[in-house]
ModelCIF file with pLDDT and N, C-alpha, C, O atoms, coordinates in Angstrom:
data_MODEL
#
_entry.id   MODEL 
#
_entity.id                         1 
_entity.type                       polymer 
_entity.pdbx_number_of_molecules   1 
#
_entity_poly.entity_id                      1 
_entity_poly.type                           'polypeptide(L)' 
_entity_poly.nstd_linkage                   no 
_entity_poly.nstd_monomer                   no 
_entity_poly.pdbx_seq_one_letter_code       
;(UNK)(UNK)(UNK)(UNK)(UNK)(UNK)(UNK)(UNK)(UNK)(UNK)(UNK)(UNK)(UNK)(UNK)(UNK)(UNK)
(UNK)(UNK)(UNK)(UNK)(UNK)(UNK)(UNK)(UNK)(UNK)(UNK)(UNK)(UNK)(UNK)(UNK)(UNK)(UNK)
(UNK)(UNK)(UNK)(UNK)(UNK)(UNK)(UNK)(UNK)(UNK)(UNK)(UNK)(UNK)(UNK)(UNK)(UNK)
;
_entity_poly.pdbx_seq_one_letter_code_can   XXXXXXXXXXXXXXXXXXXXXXXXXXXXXXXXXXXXXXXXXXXXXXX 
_entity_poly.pdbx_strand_id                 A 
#
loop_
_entity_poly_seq.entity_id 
_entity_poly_seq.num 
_entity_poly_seq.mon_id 
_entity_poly_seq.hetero 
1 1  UNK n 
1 2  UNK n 
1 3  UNK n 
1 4  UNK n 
1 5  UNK n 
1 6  UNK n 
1 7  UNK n 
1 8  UNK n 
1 9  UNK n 
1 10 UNK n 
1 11 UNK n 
1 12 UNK n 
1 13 UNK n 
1 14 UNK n 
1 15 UNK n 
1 16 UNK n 
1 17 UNK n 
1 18 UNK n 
1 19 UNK n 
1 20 UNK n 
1 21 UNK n 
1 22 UNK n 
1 23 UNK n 
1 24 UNK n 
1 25 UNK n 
1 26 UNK n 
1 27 UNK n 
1 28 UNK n 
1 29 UNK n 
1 30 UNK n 
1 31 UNK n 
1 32 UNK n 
1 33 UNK n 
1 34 UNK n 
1 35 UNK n 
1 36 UNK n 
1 37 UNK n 
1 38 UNK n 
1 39 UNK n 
1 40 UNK n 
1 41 UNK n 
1 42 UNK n 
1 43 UNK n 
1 44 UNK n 
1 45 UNK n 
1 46 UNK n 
1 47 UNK n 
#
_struct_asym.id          A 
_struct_asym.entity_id   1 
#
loop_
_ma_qa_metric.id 
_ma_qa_metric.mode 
_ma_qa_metric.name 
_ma_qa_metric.software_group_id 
_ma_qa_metric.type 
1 global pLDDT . pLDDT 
2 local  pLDDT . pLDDT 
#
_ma_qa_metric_global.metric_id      1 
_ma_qa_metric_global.metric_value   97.36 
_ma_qa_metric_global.model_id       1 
_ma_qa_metric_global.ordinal_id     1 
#
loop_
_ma_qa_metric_local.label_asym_id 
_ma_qa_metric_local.label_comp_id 
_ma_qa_metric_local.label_seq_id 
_ma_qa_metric_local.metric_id 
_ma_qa_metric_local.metric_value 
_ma_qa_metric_local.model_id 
_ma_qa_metric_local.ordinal_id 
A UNK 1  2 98.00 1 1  
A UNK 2  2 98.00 1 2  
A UNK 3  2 98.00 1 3  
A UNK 4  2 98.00 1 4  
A UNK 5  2 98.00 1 5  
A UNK 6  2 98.00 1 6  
A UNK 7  2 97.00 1 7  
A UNK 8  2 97.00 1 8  
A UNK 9  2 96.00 1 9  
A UNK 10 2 97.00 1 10 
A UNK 11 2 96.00 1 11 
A UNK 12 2 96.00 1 12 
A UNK 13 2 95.00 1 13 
A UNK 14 2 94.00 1 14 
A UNK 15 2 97.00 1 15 
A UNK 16 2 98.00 1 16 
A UNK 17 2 98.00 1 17 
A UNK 18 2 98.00 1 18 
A UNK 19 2 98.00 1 19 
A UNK 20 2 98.00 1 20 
A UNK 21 2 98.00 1 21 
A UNK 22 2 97.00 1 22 
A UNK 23 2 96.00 1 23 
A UNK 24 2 96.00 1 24 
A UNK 25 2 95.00 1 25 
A UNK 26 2 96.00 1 26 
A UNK 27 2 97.00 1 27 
A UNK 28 2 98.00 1 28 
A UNK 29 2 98.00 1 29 
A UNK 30 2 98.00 1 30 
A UNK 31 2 98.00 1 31 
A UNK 32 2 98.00 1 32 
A UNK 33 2 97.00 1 33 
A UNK 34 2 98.00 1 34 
A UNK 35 2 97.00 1 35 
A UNK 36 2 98.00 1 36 
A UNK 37 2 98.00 1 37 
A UNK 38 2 98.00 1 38 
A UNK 39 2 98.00 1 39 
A UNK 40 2 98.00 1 40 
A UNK 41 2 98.00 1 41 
A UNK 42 2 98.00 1 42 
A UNK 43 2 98.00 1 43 
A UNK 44 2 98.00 1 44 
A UNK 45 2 98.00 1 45 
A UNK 46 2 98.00 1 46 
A UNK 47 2 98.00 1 47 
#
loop_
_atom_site.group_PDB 
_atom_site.id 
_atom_site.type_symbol 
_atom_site.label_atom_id 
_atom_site.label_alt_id 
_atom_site.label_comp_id 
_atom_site.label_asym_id 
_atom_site.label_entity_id 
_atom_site.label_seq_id 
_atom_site.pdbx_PDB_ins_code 
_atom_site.Cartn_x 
_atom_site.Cartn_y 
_atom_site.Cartn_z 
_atom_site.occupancy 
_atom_site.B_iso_or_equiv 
_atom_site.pdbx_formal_charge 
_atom_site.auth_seq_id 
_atom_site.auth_comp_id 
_atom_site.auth_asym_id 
_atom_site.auth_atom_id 
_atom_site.pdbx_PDB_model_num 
ATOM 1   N N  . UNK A 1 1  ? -2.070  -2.796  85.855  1.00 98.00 ? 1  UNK A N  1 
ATOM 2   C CA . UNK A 1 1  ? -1.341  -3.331  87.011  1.00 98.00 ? 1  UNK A CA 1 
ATOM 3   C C  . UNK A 1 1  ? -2.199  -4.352  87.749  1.00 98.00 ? 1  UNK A C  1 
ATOM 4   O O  . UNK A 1 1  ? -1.811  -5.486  88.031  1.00 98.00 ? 1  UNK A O  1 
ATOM 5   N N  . UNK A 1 2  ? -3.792  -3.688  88.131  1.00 98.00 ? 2  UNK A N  1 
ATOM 6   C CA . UNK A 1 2  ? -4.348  -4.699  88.791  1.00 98.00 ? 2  UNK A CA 1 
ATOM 7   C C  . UNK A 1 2  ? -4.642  -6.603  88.026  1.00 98.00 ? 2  UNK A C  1 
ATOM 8   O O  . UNK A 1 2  ? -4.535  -7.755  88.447  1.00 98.00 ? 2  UNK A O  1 
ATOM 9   N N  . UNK A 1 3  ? -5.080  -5.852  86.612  1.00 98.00 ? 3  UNK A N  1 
ATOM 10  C CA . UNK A 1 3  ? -5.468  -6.850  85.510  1.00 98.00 ? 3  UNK A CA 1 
ATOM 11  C C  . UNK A 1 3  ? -4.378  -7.944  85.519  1.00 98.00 ? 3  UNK A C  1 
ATOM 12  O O  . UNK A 1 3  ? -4.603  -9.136  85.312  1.00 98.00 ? 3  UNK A O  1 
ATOM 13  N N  . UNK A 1 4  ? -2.913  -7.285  85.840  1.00 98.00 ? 4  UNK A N  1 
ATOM 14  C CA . UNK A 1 4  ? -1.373  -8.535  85.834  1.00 98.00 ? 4  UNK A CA 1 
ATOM 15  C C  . UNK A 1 4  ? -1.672  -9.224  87.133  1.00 98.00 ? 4  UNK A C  1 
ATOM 16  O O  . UNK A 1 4  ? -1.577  -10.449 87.220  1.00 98.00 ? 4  UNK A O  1 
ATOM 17  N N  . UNK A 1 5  ? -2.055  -8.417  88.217  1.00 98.00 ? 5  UNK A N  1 
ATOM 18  C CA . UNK A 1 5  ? -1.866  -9.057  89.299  1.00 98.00 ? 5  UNK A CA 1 
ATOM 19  C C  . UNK A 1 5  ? -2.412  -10.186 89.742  1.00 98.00 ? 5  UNK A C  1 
ATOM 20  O O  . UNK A 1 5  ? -1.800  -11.104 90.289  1.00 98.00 ? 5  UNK A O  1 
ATOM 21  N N  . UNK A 1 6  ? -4.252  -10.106 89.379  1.00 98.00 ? 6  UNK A N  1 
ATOM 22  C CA . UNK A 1 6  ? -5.111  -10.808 89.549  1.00 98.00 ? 6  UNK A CA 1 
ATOM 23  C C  . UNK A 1 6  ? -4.645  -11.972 88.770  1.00 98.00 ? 6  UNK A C  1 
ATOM 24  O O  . UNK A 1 6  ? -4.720  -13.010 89.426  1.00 98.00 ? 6  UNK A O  1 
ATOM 25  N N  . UNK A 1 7  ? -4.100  -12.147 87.348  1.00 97.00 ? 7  UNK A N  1 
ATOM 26  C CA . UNK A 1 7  ? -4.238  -13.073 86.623  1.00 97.00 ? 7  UNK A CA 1 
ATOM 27  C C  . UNK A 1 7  ? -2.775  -13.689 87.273  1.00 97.00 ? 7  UNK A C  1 
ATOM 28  O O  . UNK A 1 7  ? -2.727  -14.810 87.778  1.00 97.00 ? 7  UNK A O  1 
ATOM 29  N N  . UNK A 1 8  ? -1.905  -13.019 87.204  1.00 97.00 ? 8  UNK A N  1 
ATOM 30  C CA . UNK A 1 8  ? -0.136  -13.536 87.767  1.00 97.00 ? 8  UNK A CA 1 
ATOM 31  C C  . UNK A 1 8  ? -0.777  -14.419 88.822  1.00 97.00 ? 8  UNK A C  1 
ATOM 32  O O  . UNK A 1 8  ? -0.620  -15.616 88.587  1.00 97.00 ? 8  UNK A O  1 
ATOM 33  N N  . UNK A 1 9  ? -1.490  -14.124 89.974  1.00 96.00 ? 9  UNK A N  1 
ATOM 34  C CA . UNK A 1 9  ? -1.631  -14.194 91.311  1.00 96.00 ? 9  UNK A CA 1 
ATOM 35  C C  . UNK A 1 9  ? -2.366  -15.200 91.817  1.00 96.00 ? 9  UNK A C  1 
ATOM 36  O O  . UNK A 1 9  ? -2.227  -15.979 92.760  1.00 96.00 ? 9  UNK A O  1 
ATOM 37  N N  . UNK A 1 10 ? -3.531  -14.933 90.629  1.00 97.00 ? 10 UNK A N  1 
ATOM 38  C CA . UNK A 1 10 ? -4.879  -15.842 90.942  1.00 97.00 ? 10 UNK A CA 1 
ATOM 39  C C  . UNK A 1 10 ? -5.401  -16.784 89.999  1.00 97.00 ? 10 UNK A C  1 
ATOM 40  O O  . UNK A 1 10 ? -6.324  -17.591 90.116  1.00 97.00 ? 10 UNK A O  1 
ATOM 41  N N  . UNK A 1 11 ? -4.405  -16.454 88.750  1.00 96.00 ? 11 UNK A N  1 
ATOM 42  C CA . UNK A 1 11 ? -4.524  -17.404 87.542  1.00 96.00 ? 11 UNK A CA 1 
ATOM 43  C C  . UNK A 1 11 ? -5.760  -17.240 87.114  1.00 96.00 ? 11 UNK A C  1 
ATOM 44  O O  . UNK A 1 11 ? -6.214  -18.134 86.401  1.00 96.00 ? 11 UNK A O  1 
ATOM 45  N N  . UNK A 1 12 ? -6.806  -15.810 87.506  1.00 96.00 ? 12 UNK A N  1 
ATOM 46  C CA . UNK A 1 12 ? -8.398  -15.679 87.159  1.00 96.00 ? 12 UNK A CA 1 
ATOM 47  C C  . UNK A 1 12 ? -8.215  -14.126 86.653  1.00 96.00 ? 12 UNK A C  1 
ATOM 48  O O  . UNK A 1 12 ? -7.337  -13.361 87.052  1.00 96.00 ? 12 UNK A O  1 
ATOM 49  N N  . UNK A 1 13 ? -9.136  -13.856 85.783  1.00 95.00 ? 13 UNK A N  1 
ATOM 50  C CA . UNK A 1 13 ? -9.034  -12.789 84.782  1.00 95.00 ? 13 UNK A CA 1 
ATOM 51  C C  . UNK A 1 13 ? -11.178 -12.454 84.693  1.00 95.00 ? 13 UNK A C  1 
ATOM 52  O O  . UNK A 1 13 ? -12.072 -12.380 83.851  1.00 95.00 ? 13 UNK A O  1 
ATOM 53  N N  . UNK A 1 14 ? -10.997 -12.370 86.071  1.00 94.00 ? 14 UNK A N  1 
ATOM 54  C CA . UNK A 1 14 ? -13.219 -12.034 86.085  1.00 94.00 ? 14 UNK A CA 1 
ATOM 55  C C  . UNK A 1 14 ? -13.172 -11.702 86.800  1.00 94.00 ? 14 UNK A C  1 
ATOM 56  O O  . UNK A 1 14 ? -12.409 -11.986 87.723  1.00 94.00 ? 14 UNK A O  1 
ATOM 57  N N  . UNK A 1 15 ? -14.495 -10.409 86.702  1.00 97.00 ? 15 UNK A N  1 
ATOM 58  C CA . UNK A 1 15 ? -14.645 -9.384  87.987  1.00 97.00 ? 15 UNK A CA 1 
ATOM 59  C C  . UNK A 1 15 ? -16.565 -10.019 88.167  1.00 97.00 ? 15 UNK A C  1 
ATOM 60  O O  . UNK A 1 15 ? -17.251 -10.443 87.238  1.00 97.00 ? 15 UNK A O  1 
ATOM 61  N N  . UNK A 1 16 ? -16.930 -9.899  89.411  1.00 98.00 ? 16 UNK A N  1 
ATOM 62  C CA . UNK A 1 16 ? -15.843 -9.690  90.697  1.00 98.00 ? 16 UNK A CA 1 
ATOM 63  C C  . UNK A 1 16 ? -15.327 -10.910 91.107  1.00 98.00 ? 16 UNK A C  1 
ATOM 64  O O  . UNK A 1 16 ? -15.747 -12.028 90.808  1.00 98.00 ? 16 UNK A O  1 
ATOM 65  N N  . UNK A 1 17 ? -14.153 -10.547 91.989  1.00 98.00 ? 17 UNK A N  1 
ATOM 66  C CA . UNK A 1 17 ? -13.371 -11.748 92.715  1.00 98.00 ? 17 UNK A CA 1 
ATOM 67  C C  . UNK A 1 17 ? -12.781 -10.969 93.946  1.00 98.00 ? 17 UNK A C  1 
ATOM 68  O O  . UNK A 1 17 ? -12.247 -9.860  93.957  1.00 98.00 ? 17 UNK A O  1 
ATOM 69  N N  . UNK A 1 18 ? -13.068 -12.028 95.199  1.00 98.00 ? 18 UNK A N  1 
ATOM 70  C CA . UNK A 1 18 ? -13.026 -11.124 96.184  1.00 98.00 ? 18 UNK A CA 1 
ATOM 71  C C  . UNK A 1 18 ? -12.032 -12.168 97.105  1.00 98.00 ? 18 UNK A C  1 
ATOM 72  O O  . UNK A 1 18 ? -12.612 -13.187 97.481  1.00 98.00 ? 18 UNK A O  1 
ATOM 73  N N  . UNK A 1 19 ? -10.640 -12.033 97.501  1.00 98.00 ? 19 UNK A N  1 
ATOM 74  C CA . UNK A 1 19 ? -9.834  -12.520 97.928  1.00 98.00 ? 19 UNK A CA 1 
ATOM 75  C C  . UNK A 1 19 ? -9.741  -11.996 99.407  1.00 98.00 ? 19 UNK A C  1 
ATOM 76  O O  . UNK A 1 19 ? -9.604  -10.804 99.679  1.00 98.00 ? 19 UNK A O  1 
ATOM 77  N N  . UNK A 1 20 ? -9.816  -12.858 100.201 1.00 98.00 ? 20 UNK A N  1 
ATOM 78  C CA . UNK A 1 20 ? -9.401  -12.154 102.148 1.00 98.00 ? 20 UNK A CA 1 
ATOM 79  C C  . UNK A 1 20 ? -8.408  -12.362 102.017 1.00 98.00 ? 20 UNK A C  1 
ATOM 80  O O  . UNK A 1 20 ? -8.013  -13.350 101.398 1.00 98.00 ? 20 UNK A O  1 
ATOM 81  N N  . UNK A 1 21 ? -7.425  -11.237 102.723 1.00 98.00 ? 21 UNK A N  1 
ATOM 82  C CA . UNK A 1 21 ? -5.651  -12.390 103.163 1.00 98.00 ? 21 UNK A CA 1 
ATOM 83  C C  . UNK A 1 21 ? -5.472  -12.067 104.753 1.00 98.00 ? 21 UNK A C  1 
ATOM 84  O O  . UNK A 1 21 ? -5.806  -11.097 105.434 1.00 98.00 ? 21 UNK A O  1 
ATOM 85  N N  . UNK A 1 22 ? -4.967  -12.991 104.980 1.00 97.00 ? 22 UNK A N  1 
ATOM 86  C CA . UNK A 1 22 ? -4.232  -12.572 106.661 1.00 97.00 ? 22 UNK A CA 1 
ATOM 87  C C  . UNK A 1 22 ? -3.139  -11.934 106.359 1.00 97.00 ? 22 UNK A C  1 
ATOM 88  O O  . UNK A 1 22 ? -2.728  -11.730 105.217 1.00 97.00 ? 22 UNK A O  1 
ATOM 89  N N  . UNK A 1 23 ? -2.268  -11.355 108.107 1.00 96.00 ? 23 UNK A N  1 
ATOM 90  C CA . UNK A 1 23 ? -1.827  -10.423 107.579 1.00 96.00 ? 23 UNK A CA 1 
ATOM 91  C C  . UNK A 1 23 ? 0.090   -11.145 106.893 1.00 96.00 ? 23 UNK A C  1 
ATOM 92  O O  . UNK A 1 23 ? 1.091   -10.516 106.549 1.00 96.00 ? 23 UNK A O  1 
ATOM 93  N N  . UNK A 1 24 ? -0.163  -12.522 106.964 1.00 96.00 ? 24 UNK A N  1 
ATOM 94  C CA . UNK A 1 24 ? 1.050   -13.363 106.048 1.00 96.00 ? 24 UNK A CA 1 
ATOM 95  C C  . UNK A 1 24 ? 0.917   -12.948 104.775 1.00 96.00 ? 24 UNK A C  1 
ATOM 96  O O  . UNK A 1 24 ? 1.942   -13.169 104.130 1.00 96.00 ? 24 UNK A O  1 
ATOM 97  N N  . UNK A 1 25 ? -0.189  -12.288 103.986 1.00 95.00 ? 25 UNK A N  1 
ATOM 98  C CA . UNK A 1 25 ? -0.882  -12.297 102.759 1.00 95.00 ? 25 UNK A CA 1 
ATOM 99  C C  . UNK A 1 25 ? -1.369  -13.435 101.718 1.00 95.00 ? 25 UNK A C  1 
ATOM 100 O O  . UNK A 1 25 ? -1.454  -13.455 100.491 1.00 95.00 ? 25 UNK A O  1 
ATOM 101 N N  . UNK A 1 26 ? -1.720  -14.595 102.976 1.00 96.00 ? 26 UNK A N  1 
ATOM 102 C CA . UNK A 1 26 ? -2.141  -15.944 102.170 1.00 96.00 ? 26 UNK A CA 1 
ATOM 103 C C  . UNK A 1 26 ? -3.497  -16.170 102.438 1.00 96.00 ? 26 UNK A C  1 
ATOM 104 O O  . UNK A 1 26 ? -3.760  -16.409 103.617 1.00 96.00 ? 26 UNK A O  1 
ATOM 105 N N  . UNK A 1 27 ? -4.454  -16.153 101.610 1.00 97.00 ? 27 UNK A N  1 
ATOM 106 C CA . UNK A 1 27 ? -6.265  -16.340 101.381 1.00 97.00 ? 27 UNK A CA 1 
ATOM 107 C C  . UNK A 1 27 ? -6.305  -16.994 102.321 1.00 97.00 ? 27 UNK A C  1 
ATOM 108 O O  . UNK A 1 27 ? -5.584  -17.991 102.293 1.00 97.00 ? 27 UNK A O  1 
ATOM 109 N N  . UNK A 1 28 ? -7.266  -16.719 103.750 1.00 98.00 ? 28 UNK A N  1 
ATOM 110 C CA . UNK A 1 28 ? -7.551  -17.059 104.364 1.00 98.00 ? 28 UNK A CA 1 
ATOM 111 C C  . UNK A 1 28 ? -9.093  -18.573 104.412 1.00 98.00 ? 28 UNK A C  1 
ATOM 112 O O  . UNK A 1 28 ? -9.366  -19.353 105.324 1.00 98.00 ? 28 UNK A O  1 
ATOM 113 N N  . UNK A 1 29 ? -9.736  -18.410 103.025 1.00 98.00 ? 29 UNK A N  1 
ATOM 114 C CA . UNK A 1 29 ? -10.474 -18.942 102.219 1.00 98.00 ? 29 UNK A CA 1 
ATOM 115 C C  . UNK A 1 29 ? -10.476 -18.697 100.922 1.00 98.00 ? 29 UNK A C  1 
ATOM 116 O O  . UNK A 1 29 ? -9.967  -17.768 100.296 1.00 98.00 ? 29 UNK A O  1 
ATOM 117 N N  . UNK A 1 30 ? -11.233 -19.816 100.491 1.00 98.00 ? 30 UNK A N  1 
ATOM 118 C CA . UNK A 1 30 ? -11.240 -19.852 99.095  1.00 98.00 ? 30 UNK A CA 1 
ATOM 119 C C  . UNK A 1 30 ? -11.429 -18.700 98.105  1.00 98.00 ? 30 UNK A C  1 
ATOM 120 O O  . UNK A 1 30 ? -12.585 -18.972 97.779  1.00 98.00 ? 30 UNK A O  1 
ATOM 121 N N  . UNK A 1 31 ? -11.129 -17.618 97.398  1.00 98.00 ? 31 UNK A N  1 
ATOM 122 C CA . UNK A 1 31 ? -11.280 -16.823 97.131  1.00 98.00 ? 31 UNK A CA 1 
ATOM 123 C C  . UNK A 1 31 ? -13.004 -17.038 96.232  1.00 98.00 ? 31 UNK A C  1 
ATOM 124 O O  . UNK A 1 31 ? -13.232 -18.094 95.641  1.00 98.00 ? 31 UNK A O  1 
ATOM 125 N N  . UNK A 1 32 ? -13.801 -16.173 96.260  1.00 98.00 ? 32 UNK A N  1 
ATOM 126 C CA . UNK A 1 32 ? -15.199 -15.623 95.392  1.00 98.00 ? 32 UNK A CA 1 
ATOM 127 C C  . UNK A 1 32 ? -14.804 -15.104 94.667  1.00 98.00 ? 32 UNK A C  1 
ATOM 128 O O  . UNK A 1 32 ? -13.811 -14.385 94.557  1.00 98.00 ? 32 UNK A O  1 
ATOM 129 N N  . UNK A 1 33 ? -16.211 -15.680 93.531  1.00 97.00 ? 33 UNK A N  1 
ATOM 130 C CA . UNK A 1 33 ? -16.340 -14.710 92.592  1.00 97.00 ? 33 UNK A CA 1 
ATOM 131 C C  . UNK A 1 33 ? -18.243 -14.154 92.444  1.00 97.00 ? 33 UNK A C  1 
ATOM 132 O O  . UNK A 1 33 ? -18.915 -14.395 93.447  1.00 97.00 ? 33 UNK A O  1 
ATOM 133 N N  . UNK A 1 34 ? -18.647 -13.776 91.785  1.00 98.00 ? 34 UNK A N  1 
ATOM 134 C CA . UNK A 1 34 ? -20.037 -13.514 91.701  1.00 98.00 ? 34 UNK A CA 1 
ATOM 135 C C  . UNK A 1 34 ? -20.977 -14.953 92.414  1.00 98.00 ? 34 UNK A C  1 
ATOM 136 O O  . UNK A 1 34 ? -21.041 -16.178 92.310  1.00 98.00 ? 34 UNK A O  1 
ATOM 137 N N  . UNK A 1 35 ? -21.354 -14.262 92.870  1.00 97.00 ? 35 UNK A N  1 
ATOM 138 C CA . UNK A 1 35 ? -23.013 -14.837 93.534  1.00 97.00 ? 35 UNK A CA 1 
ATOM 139 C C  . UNK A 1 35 ? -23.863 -14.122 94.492  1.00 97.00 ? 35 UNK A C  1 
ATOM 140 O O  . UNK A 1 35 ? -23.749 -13.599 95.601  1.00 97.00 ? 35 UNK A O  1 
ATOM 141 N N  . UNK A 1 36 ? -24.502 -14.263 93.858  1.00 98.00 ? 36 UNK A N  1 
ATOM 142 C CA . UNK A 1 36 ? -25.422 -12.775 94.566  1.00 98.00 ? 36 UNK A CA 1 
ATOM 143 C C  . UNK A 1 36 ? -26.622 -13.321 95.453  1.00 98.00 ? 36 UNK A C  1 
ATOM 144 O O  . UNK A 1 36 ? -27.662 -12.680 95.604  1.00 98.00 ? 36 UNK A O  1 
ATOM 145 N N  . UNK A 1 37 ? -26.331 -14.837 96.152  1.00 98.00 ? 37 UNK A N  1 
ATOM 146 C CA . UNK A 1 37 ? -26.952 -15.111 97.156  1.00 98.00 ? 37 UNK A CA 1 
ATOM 147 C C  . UNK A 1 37 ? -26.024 -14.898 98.707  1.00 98.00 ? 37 UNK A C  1 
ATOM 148 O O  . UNK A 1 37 ? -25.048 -15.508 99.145  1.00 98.00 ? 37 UNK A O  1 
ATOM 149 N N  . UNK A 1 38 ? -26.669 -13.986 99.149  1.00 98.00 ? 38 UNK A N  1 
ATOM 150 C CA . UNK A 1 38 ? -26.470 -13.383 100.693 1.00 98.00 ? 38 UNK A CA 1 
ATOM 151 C C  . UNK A 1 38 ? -25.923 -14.080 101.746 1.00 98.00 ? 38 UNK A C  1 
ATOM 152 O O  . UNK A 1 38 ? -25.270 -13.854 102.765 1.00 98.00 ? 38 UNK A O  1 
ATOM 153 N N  . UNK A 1 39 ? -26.362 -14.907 101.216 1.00 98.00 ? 39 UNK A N  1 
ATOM 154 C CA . UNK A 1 39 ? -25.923 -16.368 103.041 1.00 98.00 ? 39 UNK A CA 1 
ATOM 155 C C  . UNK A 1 39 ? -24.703 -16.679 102.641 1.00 98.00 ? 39 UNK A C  1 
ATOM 156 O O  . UNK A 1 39 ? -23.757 -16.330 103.346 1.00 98.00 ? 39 UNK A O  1 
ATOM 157 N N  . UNK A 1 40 ? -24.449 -17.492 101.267 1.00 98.00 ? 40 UNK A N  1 
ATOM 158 C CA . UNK A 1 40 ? -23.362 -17.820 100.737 1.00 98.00 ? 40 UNK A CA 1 
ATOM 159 C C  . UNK A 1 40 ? -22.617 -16.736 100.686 1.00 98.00 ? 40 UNK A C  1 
ATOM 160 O O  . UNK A 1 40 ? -21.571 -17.264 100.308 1.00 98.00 ? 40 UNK A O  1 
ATOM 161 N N  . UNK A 1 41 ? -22.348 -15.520 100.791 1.00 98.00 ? 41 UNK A N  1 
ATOM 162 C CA . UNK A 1 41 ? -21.911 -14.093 101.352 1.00 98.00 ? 41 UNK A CA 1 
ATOM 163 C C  . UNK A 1 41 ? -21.102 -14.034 102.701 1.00 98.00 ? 41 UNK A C  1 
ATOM 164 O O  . UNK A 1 41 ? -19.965 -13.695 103.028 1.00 98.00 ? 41 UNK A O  1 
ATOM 165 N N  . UNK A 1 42 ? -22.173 -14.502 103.300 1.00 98.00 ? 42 UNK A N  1 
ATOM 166 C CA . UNK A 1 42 ? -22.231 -14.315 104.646 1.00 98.00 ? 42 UNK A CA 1 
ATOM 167 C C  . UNK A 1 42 ? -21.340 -15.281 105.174 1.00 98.00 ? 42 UNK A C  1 
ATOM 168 O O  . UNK A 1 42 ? -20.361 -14.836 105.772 1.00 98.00 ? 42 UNK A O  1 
ATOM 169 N N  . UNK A 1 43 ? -21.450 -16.306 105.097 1.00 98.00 ? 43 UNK A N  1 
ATOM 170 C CA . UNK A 1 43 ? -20.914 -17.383 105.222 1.00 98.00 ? 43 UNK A CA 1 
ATOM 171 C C  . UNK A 1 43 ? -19.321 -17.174 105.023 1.00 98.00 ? 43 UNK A C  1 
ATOM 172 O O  . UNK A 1 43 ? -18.473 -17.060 105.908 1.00 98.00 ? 43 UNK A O  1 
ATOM 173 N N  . UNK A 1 44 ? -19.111 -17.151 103.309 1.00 98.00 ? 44 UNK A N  1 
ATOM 174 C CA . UNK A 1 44 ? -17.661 -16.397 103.289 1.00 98.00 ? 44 UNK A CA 1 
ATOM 175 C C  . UNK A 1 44 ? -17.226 -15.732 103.932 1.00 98.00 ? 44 UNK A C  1 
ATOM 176 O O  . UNK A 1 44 ? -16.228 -16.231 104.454 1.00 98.00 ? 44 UNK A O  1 
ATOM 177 N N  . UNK A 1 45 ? -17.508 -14.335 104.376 1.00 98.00 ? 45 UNK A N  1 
ATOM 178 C CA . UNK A 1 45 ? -17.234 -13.919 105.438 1.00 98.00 ? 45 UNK A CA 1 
ATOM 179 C C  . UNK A 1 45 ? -16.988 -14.074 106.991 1.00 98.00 ? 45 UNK A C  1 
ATOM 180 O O  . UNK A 1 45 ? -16.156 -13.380 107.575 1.00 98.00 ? 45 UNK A O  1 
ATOM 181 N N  . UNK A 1 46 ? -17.694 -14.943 107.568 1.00 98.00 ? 46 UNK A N  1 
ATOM 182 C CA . UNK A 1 46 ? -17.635 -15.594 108.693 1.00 98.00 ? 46 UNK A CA 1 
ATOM 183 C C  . UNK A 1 46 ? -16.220 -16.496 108.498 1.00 98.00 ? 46 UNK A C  1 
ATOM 184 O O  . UNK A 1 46 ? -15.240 -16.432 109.241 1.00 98.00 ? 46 UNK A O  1 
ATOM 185 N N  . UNK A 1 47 ? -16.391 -17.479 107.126 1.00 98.00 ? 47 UNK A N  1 
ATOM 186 C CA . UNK A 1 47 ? -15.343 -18.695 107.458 1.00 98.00 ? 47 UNK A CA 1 
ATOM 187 C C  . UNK A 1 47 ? -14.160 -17.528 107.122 1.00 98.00 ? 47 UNK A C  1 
ATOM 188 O O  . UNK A 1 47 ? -12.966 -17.821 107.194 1.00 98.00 ? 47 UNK A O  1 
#
């Protein structure tokens, strides 16, 4: 189910991928995928 969704949804099929939504359910930013530098983390989170 998740594996349809991600790919239906996000046209991406790789873990990890980390999507925010508001509560419209539209990505509030660009959705992530792996990077395991902290700021660039952080950052996502903030924007």
């Amino acid at each position: 189910k998740w594996t349809d969704f991600i790919i239906s949804k996000y046209n991406v099929n790789a873990q990890p991928y980390y999507v925010i939504l508001g509560p419209d359910e539209k990505a509030l930013v660009e959705p992530k995928g792996l990077d395991l530098n902290t700021d660039n983390f952080v950052n996502f989170l903030d924007k």
